[in-house]
Protein backbone atom coordinates (compact mmCIF):
# COMPACT_ATOMS: atom_id res chain seq x y z
CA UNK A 1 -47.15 -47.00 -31.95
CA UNK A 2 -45.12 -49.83 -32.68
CA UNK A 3 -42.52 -48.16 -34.68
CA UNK A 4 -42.06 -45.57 -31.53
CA UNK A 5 -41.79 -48.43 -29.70
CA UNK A 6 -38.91 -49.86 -31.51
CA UNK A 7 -37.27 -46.68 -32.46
CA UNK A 8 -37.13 -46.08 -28.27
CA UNK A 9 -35.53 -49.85 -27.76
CA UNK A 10 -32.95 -49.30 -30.78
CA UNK A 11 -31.58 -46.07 -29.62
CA UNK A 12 -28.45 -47.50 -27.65
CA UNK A 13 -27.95 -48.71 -31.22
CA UNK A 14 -27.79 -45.21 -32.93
CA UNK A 15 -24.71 -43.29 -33.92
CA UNK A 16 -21.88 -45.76 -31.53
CA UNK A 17 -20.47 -47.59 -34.36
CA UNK A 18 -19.09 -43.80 -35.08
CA UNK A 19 -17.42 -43.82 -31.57
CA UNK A 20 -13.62 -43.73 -31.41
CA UNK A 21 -12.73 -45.34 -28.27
CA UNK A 22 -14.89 -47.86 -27.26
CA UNK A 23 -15.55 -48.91 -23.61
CA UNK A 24 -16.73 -52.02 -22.54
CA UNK A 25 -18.52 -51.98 -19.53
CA UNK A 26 -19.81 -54.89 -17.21
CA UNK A 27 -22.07 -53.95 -14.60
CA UNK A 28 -23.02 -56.31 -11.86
CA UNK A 29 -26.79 -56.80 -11.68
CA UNK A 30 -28.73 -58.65 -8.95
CA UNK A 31 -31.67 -60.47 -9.58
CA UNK A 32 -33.41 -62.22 -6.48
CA UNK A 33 -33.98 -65.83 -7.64
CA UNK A 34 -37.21 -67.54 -6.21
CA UNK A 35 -38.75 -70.94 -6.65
CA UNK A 36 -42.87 -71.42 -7.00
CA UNK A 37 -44.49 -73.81 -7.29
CA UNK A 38 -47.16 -72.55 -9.19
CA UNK A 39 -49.11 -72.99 -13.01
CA UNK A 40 -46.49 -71.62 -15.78
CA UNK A 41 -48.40 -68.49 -16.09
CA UNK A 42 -48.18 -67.22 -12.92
CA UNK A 43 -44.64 -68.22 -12.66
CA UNK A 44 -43.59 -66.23 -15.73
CA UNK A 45 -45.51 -62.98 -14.25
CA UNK A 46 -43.95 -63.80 -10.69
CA UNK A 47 -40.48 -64.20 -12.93
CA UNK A 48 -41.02 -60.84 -14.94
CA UNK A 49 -42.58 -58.92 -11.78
CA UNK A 50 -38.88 -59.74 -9.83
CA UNK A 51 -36.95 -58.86 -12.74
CA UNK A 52 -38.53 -55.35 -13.04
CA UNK A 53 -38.51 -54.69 -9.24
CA UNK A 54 -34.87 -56.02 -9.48
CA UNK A 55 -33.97 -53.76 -12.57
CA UNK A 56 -35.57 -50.59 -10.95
CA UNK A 57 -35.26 -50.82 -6.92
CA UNK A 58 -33.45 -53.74 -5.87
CA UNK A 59 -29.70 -52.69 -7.24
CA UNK A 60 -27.59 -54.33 -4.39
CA UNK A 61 -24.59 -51.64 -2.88
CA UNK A 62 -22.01 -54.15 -5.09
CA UNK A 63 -23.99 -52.84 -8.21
CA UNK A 64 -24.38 -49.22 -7.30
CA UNK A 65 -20.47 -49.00 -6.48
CA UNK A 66 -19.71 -50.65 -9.82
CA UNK A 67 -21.88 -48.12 -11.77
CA UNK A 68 -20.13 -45.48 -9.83
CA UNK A 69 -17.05 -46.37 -10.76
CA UNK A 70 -17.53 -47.18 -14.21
CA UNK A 71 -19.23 -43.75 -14.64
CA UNK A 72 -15.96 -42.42 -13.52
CA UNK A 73 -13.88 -44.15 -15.85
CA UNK A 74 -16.11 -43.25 -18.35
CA UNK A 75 -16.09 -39.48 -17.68
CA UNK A 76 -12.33 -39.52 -17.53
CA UNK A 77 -11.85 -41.36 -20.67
CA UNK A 78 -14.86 -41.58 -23.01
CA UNK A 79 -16.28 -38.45 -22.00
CA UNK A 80 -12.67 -36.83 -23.72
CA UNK A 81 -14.10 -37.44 -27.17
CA UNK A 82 -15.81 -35.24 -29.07
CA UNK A 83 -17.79 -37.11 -30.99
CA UNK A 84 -17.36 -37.77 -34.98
CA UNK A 85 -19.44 -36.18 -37.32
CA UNK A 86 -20.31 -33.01 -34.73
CA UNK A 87 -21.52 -30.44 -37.30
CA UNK A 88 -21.25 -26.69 -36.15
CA UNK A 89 -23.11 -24.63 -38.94
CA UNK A 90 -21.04 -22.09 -40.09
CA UNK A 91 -21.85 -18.03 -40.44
CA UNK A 92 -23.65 -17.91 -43.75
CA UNK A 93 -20.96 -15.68 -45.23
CA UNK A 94 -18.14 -19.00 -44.60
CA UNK A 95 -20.67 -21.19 -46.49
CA UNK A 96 -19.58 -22.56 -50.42
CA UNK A 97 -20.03 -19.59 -52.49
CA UNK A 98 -21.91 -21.25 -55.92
CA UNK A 99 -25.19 -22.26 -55.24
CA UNK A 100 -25.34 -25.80 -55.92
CA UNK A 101 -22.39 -26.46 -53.07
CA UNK A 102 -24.46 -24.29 -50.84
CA UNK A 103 -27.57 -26.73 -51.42
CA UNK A 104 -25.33 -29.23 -50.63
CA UNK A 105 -24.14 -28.17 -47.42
CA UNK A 106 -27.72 -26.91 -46.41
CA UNK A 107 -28.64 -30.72 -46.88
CA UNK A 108 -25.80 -32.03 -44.58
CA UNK A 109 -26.84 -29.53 -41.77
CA UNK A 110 -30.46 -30.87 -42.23
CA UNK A 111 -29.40 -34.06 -41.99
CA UNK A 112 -27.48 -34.07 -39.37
CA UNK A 113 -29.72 -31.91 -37.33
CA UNK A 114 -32.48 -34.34 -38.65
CA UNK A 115 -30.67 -37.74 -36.70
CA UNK A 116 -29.69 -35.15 -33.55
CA UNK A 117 -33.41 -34.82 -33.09
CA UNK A 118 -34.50 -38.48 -33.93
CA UNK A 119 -31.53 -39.85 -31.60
CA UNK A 120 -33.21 -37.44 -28.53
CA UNK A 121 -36.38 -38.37 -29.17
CA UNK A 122 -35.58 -42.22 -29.03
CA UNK A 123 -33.47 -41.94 -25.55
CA UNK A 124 -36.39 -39.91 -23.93
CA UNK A 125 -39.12 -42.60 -25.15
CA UNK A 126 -36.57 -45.65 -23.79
CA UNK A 127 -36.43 -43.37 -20.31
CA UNK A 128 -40.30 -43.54 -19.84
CA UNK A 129 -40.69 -45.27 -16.40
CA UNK A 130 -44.56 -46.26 -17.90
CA UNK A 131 -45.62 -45.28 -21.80
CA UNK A 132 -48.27 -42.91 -19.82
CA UNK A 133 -45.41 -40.95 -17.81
CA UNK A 134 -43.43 -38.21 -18.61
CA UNK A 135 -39.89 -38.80 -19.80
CA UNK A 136 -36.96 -39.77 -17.08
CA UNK A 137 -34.21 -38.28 -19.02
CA UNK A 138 -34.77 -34.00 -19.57
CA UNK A 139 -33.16 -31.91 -21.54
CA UNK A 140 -33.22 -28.21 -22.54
CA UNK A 141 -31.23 -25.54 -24.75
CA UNK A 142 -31.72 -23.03 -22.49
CA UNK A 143 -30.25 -25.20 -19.38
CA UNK A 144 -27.56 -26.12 -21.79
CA UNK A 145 -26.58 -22.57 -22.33
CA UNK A 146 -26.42 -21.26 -19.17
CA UNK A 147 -24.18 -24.06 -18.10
CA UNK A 148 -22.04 -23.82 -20.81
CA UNK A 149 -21.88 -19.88 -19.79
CA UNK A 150 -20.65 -21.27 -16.36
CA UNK A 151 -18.13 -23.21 -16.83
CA UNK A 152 -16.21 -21.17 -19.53
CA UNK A 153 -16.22 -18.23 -17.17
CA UNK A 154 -15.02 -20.42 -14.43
CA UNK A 155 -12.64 -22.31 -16.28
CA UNK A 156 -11.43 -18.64 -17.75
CA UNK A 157 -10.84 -17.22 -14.41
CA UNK A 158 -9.49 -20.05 -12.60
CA UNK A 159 -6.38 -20.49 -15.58
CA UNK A 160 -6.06 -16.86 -14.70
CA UNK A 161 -5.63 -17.35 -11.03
CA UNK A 162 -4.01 -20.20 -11.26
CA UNK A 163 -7.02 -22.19 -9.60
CA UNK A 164 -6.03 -25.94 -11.21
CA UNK A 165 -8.48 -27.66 -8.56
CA UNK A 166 -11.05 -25.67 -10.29
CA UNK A 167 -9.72 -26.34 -14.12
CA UNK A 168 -9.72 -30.06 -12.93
CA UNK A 169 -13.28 -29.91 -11.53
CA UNK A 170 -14.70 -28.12 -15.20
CA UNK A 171 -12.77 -29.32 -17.12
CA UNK A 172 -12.30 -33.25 -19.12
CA UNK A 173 -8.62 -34.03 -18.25
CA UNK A 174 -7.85 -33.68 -22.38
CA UNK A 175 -8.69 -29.80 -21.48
CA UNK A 176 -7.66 -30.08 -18.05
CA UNK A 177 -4.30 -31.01 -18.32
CA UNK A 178 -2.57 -28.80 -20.82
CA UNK A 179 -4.22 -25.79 -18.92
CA UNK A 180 -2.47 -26.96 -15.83
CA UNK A 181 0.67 -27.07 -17.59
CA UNK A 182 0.11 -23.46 -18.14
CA UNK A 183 0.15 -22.66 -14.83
CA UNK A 184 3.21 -24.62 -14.07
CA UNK A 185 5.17 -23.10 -16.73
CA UNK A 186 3.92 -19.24 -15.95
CA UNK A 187 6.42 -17.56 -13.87
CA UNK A 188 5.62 -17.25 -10.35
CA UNK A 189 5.71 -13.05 -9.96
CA UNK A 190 3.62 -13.13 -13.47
CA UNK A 191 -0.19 -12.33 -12.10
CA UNK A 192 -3.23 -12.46 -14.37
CA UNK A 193 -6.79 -11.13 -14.89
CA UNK A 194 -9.65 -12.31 -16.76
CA UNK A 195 -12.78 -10.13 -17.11
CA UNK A 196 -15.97 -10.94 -18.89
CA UNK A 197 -16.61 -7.80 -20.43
CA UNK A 198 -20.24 -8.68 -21.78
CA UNK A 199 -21.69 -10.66 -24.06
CA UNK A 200 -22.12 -9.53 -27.47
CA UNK A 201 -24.47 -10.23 -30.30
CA UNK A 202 -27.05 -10.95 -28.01
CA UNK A 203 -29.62 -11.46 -30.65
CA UNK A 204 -27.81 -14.33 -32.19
CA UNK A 205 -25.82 -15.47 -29.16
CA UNK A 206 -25.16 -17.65 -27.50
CA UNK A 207 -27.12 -20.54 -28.82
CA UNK A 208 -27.07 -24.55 -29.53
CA UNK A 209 -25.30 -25.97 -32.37
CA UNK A 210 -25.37 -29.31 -31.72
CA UNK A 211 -26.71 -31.63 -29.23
CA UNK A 212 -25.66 -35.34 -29.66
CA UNK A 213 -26.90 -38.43 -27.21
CA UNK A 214 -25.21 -41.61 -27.62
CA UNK A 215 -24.06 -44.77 -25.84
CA UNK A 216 -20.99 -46.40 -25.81
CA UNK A 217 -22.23 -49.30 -27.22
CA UNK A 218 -25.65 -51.21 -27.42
CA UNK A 219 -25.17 -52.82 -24.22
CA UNK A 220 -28.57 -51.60 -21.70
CA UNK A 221 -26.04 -51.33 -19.10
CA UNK A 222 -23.73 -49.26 -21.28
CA UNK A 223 -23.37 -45.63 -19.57
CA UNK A 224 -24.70 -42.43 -22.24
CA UNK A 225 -22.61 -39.53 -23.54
CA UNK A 226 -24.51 -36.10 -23.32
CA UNK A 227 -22.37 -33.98 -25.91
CA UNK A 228 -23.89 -30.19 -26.48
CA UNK A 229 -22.36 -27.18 -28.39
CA UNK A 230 -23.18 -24.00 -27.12
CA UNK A 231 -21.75 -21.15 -29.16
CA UNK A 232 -20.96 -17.96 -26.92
CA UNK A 233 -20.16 -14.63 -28.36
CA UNK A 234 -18.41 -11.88 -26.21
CA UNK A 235 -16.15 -9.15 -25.15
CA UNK A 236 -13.17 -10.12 -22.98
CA UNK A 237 -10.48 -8.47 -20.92
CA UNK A 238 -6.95 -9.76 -19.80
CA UNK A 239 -4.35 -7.96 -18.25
CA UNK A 240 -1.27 -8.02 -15.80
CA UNK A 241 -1.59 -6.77 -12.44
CA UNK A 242 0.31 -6.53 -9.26
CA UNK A 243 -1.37 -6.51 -5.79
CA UNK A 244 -1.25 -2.74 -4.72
CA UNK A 245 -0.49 -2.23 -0.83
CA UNK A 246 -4.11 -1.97 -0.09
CA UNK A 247 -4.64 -5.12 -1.25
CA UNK A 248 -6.35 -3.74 -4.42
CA UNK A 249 -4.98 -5.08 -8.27
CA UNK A 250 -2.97 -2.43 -9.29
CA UNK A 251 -3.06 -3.15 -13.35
CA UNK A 252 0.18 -2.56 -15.40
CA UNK A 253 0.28 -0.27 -18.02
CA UNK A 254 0.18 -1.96 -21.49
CA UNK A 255 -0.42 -5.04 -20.73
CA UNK A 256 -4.61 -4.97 -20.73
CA UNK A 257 -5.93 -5.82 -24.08
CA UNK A 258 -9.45 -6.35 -25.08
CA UNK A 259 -10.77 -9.36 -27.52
CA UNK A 260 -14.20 -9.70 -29.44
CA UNK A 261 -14.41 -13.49 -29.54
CA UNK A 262 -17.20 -16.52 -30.35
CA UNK A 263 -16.20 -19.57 -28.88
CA UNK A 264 -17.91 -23.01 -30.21
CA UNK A 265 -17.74 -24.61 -26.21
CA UNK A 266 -18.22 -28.21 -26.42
CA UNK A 267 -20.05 -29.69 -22.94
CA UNK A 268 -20.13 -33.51 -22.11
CA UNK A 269 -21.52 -35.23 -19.02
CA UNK A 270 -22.46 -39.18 -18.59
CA UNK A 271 -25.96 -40.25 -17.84
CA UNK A 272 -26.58 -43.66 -15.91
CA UNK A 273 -28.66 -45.36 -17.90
CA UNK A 274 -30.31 -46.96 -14.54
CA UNK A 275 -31.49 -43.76 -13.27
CA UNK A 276 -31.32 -41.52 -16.22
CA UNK A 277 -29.02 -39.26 -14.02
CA UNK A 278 -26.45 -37.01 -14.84
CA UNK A 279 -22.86 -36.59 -14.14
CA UNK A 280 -21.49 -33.51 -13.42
CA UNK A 281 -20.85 -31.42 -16.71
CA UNK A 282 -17.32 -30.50 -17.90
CA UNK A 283 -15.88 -29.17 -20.64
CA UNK A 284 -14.63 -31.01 -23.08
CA UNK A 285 -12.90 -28.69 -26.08
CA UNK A 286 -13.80 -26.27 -28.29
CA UNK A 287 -14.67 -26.14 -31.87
CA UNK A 288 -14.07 -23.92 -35.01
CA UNK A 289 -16.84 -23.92 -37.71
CA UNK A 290 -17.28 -27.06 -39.94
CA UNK A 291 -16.02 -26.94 -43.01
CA UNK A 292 -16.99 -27.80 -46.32
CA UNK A 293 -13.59 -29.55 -47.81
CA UNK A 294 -12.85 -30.71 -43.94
CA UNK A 295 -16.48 -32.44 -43.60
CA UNK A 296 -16.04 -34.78 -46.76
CA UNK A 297 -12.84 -35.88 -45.22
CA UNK A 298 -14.03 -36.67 -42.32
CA UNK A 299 -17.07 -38.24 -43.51
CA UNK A 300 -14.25 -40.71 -45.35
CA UNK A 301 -12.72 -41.58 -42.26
CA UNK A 302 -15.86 -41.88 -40.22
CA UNK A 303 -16.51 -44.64 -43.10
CA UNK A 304 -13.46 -45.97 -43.06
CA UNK A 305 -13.38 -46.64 -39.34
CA UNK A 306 -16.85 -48.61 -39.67
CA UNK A 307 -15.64 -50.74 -42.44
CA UNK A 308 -12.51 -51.71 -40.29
CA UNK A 309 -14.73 -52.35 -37.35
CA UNK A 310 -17.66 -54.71 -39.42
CA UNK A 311 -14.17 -56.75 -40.47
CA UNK A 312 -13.35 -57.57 -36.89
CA UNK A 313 -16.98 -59.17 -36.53
């Protein structure tokens, strides 16, 4: 049990040396200080006792509104990473043709999928309130999918309508902002429709790809990225249309056209790691399949980015 145990404490540790931008948060934490006069023993539990009422009730307002706005910063700038080293397996017919890169690539996936799982594991042991409770922080594919559902159709239909509250509440500002720019630059008698068709391959799709957990840094009061890829196949509709006199959308001719697309959605939200809450989920990008020649490179740079960052220590 005492490997658990340390695996649980040592999970702000995993995967952050790979982040790009680093954050470095200070949160202001209140700890009532009290004077006994008491035998050493019973002063170290009273001492212990206030530190863990402190840590888990006593959060003064000054506290909670720095953690609030941290979190913010956070989800407008750290939350607009994807993170390094986000594998998204490939259909088997884009994998290396001979069989001994194939074996290869198989073992990547494994081990990637391998620290994904290890990484979740640790956060929900650290999140136990009590070793004998249940796990603070939850998570679940199937939650993950249907959100990830939900906010591409929203963010879909609101860049048709022109909706850039909406984009802004989805959306990371990396995706946010070019999409607004869209609807700047479209000219203002140009009106456009989105329709979800359905969704196709239905006994493949949509499913998880990856699911990554990681602080910003090792910090305890460092907020956590939730990163999920949710990979959503399905048959879409755009067109032009003009508003009829009825009111109805009066579509013109030649400009519908129907698309058979999968779409790698990449979902982020921040999780106090206080409360083992999370923010509200947005979108952060969107990924094509990983690829062989492209992984190795990456896997340099990934490298070199550590090395430059152990030479600053």
């Amino acid at each position: 049990m005492a490997s658990v145990y340390m695996l649980g404490l040592s999970a702000r540790g995993m995967l952050s040396s790979k982040a790009v931008s680093r954050i470095s948060p200070r949160v202001v934490r209140t700890v009532p200080t009290c004077s006994f006069s008491t035998s050493h023993p019973l002063e170290r539990a009273n001492r212990s006792n206030a530190r863990s009422v402190a840590r888990e009730n006593l959060r003064s307002p000054s506290a909670q509104i720095a953690q609030q706005k941290l979190s913010q910063k956070v989800t407008s700038n750290a939350i607009n990473i994807i993170f390094p080293g986000t594998f998204v397996r490939p259909p088997w017919k884009q994998w290396p043709k001979d069989l001994k890169s194939r074996f290869a690539f198989f073992k990547i996936w494994v081990k990637i999928k391998s620290q994904e799982a290890a990484t979740k594991f640790a956060m929900k042991f650290s999140s136990r309130p009590k070793f004998y409770k249940s796990p603070a922080l939850k998570t679940s594919n199937s939650a993950s999918i249907l959100t990830a559902k939900a906010l591409h159709r929203s963010m879909m239909e609101a860049l048709a309508s022109g909706d850039k509250d909406t984009i802004r509440k989805v959306c990371a500002s990396k995706v946010a902002l070019p999409l607004q720019a869209t609807i700047d630059t479209r000219p203002k008698h140009k009106k456009v429709g989105w329709e979800l068709v359905e969704y196709t391959k239905t006994w493949v799709y949509p499913r998880v790809l990856s699911h990554k957990i990681s602080p910003i840094e090792k910090s305890k009061d460092a907020p956590i990225i939730e990163q999920v890829v949710v990979a959503i196949s399905s048959k879409q509709r755009r067109y032009q249309f003009i508003n009829a006199e009825n009111g109805e959308r009066k579509k013109l001719v030649g400009t519908e056209k129907e698309m058979d697309v999968i779409e790698n959605i990449v979902i982020g939200s921040v999780i106090d790691p206080h409360t083992w809450r999370r923010d509200e989920w947005r979108i952060i990008g969107s990924l094509k399949p990983t690829d062989p020649a492209e992984w190795a490179e990456e896997e340099k740079l990934v490298k070199f980015v550590e090395h430059q960052e152990a030479m600053k220590r």
